[in-house]
Protein backbone atom coordinates (compact mmCIF):
# COMPACT_ATOMS: atom_id res chain seq x y z
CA UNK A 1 17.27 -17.99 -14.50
CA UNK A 2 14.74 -16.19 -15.68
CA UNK A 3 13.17 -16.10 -19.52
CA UNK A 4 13.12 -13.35 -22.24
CA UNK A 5 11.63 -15.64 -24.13
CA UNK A 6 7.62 -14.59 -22.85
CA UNK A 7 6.34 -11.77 -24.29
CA UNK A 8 5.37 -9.44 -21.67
CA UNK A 9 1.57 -8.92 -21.31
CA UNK A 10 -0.05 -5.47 -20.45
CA UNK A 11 -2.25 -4.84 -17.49
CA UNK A 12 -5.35 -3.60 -18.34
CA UNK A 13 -8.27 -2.24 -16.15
CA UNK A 14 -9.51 -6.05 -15.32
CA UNK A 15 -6.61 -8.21 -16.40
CA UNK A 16 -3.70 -7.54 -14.68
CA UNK A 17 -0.72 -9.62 -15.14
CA UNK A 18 3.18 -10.03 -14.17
CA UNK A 19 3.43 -6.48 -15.11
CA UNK A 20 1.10 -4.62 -12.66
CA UNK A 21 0.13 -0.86 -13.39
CA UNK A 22 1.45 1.72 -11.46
CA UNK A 23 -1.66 3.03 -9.23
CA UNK A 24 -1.30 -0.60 -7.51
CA UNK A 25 -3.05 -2.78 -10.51
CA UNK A 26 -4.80 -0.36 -11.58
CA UNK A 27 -4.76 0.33 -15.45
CA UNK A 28 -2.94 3.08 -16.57
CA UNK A 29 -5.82 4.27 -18.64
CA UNK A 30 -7.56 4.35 -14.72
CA UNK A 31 -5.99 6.43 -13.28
CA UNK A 32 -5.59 8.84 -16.59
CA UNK A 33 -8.94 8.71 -16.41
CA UNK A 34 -10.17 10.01 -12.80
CA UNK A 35 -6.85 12.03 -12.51
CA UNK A 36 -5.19 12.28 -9.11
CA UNK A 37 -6.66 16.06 -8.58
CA UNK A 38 -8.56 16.62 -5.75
CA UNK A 39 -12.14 16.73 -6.71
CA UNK A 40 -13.74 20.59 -6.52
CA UNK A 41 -16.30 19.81 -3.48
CA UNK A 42 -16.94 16.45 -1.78
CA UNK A 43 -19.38 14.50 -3.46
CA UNK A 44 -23.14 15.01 -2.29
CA UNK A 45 -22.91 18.38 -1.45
CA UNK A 46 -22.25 22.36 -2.19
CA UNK A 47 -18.75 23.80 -0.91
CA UNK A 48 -20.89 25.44 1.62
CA UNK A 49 -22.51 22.90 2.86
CA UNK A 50 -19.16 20.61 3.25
CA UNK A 51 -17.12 23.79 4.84
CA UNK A 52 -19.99 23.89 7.31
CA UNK A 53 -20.60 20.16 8.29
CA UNK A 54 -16.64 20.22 8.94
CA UNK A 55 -16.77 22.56 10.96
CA UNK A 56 -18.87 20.35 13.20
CA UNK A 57 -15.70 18.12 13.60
CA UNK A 58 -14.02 18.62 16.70
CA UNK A 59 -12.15 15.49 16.71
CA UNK A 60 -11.42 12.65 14.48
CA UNK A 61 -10.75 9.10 15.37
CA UNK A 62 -7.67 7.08 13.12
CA UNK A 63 -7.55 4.19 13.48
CA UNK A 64 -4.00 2.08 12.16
CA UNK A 65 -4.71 -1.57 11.40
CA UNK A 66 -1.18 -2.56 11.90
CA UNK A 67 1.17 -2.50 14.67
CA UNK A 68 3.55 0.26 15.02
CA UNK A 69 6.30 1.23 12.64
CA UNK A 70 4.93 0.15 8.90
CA UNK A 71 3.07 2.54 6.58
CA UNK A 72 0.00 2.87 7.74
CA UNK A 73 1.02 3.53 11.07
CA UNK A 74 3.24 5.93 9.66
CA UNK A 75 0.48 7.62 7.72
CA UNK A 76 -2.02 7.53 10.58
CA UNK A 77 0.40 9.67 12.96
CA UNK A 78 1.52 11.75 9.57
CA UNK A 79 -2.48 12.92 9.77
CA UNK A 80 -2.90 12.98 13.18
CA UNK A 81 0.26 15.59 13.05
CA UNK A 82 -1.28 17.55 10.37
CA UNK A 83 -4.61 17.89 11.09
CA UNK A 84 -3.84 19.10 15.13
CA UNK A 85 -1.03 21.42 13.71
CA UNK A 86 -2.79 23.12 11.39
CA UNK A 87 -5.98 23.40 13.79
CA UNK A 88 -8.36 21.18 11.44
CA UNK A 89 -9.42 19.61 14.53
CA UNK A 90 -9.05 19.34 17.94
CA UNK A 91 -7.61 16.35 18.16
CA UNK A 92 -6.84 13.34 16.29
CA UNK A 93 -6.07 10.23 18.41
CA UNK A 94 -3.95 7.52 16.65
CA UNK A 95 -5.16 3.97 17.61
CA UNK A 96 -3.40 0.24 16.25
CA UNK A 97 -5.52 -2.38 15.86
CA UNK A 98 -3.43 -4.50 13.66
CA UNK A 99 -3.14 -8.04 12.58
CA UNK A 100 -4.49 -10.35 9.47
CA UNK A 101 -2.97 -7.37 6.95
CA UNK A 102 -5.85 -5.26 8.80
CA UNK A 103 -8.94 -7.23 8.44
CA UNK A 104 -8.15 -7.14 12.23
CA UNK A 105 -8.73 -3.40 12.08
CA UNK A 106 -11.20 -3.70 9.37
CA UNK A 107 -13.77 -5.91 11.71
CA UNK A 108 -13.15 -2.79 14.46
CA UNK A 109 -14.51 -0.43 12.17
CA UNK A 110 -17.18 -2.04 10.93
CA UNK A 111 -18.59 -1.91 14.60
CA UNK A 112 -17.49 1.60 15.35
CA UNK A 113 -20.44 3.63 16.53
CA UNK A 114 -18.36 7.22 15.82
CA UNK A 115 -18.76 8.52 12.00
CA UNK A 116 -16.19 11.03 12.64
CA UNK A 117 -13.31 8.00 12.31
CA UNK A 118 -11.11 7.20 9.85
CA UNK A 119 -9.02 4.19 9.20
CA UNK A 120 -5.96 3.97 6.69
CA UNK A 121 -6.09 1.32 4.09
CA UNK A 122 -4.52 0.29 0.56
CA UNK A 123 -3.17 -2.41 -1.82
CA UNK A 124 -2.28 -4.77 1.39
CA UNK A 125 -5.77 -4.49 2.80
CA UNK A 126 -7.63 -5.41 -0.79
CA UNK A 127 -5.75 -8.13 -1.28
CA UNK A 128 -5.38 -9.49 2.62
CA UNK A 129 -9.41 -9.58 2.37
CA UNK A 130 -9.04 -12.13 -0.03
CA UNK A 131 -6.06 -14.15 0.82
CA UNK A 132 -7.75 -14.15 4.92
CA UNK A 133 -11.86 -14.81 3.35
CA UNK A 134 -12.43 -12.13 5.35
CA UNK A 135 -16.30 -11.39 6.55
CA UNK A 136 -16.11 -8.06 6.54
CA UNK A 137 -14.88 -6.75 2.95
CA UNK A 138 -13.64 -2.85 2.25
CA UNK A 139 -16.97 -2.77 -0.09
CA UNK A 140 -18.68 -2.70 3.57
CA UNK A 141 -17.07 0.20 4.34
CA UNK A 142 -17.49 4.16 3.50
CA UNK A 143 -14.24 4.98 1.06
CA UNK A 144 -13.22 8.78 1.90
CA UNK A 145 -10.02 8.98 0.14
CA UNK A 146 -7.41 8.11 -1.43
CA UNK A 147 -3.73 10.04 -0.33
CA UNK A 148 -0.75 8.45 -1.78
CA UNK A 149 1.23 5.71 -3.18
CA UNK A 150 4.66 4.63 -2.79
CA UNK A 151 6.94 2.70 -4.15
CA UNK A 152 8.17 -0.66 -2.92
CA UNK A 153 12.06 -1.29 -2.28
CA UNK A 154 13.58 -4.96 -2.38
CA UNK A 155 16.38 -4.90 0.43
CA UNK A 156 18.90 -7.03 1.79
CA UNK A 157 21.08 -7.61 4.61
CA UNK A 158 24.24 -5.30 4.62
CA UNK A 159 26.02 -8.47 5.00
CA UNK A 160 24.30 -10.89 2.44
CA UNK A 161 25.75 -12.51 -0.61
CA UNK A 162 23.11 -11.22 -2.84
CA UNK A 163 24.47 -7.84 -4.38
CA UNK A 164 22.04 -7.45 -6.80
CA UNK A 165 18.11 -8.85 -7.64
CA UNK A 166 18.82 -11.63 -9.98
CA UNK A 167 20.77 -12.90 -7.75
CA UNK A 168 18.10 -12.98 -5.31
CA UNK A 169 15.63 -14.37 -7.43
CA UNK A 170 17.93 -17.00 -8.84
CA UNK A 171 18.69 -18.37 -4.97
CA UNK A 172 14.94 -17.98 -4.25
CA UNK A 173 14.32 -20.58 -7.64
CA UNK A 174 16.89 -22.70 -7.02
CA UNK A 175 16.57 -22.82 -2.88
CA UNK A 176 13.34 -22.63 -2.33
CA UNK A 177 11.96 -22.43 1.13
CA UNK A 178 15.90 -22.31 2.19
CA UNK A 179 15.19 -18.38 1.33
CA UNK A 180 13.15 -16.67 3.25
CA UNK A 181 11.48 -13.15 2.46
CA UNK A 182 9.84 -10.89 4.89
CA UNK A 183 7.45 -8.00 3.90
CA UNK A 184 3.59 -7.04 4.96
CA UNK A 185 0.96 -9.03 5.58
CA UNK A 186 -0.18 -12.48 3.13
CA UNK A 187 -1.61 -11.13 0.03
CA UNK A 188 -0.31 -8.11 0.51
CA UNK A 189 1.26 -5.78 -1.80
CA UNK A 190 4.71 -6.83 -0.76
CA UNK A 191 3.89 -10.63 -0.95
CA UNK A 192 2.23 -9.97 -4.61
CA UNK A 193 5.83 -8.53 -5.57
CA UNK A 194 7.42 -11.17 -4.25
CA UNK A 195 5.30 -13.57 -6.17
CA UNK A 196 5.72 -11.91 -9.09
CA UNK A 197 9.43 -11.57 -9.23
CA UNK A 198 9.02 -15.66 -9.43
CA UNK A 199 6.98 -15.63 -12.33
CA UNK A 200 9.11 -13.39 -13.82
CA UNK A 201 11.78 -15.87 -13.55
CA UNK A 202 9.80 -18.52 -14.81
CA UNK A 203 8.16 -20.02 -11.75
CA UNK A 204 4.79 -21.75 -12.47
CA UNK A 205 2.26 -19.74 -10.47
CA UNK A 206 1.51 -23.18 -9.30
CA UNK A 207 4.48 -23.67 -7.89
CA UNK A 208 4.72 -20.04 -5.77
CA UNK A 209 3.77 -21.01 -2.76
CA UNK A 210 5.90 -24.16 -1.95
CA UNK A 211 8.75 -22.04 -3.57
CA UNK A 212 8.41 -18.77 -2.12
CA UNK A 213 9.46 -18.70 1.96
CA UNK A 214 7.31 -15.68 2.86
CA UNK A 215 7.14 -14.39 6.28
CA UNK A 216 4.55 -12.05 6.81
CA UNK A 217 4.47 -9.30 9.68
CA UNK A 218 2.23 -6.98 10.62
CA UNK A 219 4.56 -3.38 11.24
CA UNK A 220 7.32 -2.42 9.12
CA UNK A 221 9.21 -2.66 12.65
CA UNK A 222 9.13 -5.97 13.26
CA UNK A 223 10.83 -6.56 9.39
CA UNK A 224 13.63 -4.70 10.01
CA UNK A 225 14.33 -6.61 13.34
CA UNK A 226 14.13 -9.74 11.16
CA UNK A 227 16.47 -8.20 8.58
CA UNK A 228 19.08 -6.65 10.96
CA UNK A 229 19.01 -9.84 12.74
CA UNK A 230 19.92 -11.42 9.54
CA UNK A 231 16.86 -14.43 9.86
CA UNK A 232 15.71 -13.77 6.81
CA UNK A 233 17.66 -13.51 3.89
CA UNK A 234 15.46 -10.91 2.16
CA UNK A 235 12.92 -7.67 2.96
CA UNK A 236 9.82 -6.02 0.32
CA UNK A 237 8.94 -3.29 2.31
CA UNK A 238 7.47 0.54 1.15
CA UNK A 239 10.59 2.79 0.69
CA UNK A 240 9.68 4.81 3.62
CA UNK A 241 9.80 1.75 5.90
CA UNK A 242 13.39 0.59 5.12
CA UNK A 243 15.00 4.28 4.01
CA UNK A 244 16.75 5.42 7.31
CA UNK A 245 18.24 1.69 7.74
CA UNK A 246 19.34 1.82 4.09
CA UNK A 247 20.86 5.15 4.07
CA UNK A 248 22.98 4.10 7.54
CA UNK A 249 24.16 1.15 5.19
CA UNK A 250 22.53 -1.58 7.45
CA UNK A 251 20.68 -3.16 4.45
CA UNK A 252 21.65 -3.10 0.85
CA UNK A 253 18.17 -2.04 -1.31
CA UNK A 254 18.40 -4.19 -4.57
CA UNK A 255 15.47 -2.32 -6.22
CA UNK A 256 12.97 -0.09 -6.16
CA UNK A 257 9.11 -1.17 -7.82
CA UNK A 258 8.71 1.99 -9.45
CA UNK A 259 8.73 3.04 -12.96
CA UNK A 260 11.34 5.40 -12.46
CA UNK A 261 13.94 5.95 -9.11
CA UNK A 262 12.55 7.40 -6.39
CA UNK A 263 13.68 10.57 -4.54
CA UNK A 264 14.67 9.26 -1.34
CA UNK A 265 17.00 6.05 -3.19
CA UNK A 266 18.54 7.98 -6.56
CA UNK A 267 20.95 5.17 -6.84
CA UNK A 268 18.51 2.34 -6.68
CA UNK A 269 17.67 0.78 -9.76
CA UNK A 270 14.10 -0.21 -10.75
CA UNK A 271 13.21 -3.69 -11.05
CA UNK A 272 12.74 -2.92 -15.14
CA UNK A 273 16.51 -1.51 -14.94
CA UNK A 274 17.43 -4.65 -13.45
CA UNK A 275 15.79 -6.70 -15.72
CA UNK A 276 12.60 -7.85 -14.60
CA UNK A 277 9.28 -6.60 -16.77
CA UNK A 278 7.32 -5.28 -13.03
CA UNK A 279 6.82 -2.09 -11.62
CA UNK A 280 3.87 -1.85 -8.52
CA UNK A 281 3.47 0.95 -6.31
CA UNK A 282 1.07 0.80 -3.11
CA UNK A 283 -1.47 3.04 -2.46
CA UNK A 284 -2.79 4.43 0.84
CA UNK A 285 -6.00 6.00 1.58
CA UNK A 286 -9.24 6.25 4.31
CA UNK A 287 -12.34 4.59 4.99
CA UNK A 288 -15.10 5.21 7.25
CA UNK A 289 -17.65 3.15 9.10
CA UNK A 290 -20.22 2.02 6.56
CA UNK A 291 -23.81 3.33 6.77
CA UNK A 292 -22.60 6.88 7.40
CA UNK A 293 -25.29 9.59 6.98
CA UNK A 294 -24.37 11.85 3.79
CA UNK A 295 -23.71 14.70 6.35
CA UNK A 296 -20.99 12.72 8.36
CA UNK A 297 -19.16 11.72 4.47
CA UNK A 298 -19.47 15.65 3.83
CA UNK A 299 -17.64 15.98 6.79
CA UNK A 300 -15.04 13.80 6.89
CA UNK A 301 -14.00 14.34 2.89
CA UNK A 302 -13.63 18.44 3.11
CA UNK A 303 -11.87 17.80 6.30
CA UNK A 304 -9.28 15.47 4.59
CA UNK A 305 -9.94 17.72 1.72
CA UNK A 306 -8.73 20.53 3.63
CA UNK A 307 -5.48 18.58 5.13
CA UNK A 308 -4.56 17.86 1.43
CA UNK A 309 -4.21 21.66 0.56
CA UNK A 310 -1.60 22.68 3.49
CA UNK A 311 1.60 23.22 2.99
CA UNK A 312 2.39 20.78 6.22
CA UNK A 313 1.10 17.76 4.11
CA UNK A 314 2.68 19.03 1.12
CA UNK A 315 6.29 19.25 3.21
CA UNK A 316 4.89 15.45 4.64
CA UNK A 317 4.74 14.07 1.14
CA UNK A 318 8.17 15.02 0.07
CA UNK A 319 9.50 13.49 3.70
CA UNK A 320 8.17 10.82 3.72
CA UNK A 321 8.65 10.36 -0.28
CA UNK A 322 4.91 9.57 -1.13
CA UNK A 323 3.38 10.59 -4.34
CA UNK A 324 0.45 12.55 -3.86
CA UNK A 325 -2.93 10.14 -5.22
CA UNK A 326 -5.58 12.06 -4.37
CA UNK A 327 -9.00 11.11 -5.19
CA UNK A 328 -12.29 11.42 -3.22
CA UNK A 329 -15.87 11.02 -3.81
CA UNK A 330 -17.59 9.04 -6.76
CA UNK A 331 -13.54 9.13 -8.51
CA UNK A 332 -12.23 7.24 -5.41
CA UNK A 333 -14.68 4.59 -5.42
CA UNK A 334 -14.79 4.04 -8.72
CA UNK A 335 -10.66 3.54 -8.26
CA UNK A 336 -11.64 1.24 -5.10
CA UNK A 337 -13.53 -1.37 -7.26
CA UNK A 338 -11.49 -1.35 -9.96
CA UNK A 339 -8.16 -2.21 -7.68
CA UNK A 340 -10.59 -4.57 -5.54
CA UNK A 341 -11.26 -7.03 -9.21
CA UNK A 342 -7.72 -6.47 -10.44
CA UNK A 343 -5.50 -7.55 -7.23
CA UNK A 344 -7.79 -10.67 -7.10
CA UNK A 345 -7.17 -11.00 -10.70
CA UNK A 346 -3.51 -11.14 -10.24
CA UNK A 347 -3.13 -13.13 -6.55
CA UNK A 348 -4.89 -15.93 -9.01
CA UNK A 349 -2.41 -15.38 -11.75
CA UNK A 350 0.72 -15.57 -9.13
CA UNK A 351 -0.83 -18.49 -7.44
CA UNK A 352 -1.69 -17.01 -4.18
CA UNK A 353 -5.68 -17.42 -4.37
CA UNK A 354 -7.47 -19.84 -6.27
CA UNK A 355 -9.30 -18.98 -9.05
């Protein structure tokens, strides 16, 4: 059972703990302070000069490090959609190179010869760099923007025992490996929930990974197979990922990693309604190829600056039930290597990583 007893501990820009900030880890104060406005122009350059390098941008390559079906597949064919519709480009081919919670993807465009390409990335990516030692690291890479973040949803069989989270959570202490939990890639945003559910409820971080059954995947897909096939007692997944097999009453969502309930799942209760002092919500955004000329970053950020202000992405946001996180430039780095020190921060503090 888990304790009351612990006072709760604040997240703050560097030292996040159980409770992680919403803005995935990053402090409050963080994201308070760089706003989630688009910036006026693109760092680097007038509005003149941006509006004319993007015009230079026939085509755009996106690249998905995942396989099909999970979020950033979902948000790769989302801008794909958006920019062709609305005649930002040409064309915008969608390509998955998934795998190792995208380090996979992130080694492919690190040797990508084409600025004009774009590759989706978030929470799961910083902390699958660490949890893989991955060579190549996102601080390689050219950050573009950041779009959105979402909240995670903690989902069950339609069948399973478990009717609400503590009861979940209590199994998962008192099982063990007996329960097993699927969700994104190792180190990932939904593993780092799942980790800190347990020491929540009192786990030693120690003890996390020879209590917590975690099966990773690499496409929000291949969870719900798991789930529906009822081999695994338990799904963390982004809402969007697990909403059309929820509403259709084939899984039972327990909670919701938000602050607040989300659109798409009124009825779900947070995790803080149900008891447990977390809330994490997973943000999404683009990189480019590092070593980019300033030209080709021009480019690329008034063209995903332009996406941002259409009504179609607007309309894509509310669909898809993403909060719109938009940052570019100087702001979005800045936000990049913040999140980068505080999700290795807390896969220590859960036990994922080694100090």
């Amino acid at each position: 059972m888990r304790s009351h007893s612990r006072p709760s501990t604040s997240a703050g820009t560097h030292a996040p703990t159980r409770k992680a900030t919403r803005g995935a880890l990053a402090a409050v104060g963080i994201a308070a302070m760089l706003g989630l406005a688009a910036c006026g122009s693109p760092a680097g350059g007038t509005d003149g000069e941006a509006d004319a390098a993007a015009a230079s941008l026939d085509a755009v390559h996106l690249i998905a490090p995942a396989d099909p079906g999970g979020g950033w597949d979902q948000t790769a064919r989302a801008l794909a959609q958006v920019l062709t519709d609305e005649g930002l480009v040409g064309s915008a081919p969608v390509e998955n190179v998934g795998g190792a919670g995208g380090t996979v993807g992130l080694a492919a465009l690190a040797n990508e010869k084409d600025p004009a390409t774009l590759m989706v990335t978030g929470l799961v990516m910083v902390g699958a760099v660490e949890t893989n030692a991955s060579a190549v690291r996102i601080e390689d890479m050219t950050p573009i923007a950041r779009l959105t973040e979402e909240a995670l949803v903690l989902v069950v069989p339609a069948s399973s025992p478990y009717e609400s989270t503590e009861d979940l959570v209590d199994a998962i202490v008192e099982q063990g490996a007996a329960i097993s939990v699927t969700g994104g890639s190792a180190g990932g945003a939904d593993h780092i929930l799942a980790g800190m559910l347990l020491t929540e409820a009192g786990v030693d971080p120690a003890d996390i990974p020879s209590t917590l059954n975690y099966i990773p995947n690499s496409g929000g897909g291949e969870a719900v197979t798991m789930l529906l096939g009822n081999t695994v007692q338990a799904g963390i997944s982004g809402v969007g990922e697990f909403v059309e097999q929820i509403e259709a009453g084939e899984l039972r969502a327990l909670a919701v990693s938000s602050p607040e309930p989300v659109e798409l799942l009124p009825d779900v209760p947070t995790l803080i309604d149900e008891g447990y002092d977390v809330e994490l919500t997973n943000w999404r955004g683009l990189l480019a190829p590092g070593g980019i000329s300033d030209a080709d970053v021009e480019a690329l950020t008034a063209l995903v600056t332009d996406l941002h202000g259409t009504a179609a992405w607007a309309d894509t946001l509310e669909e898809k039930g993403w909060a719109d996180a938009f940052l570019t430039g100087d702001e979005f780095r800045t936000f990049l290597d913040a999140d980068i020190v505080a999700v290795m921060e807390t896969l220590q503090s859960i036990g994922l990583v080694e100090p």
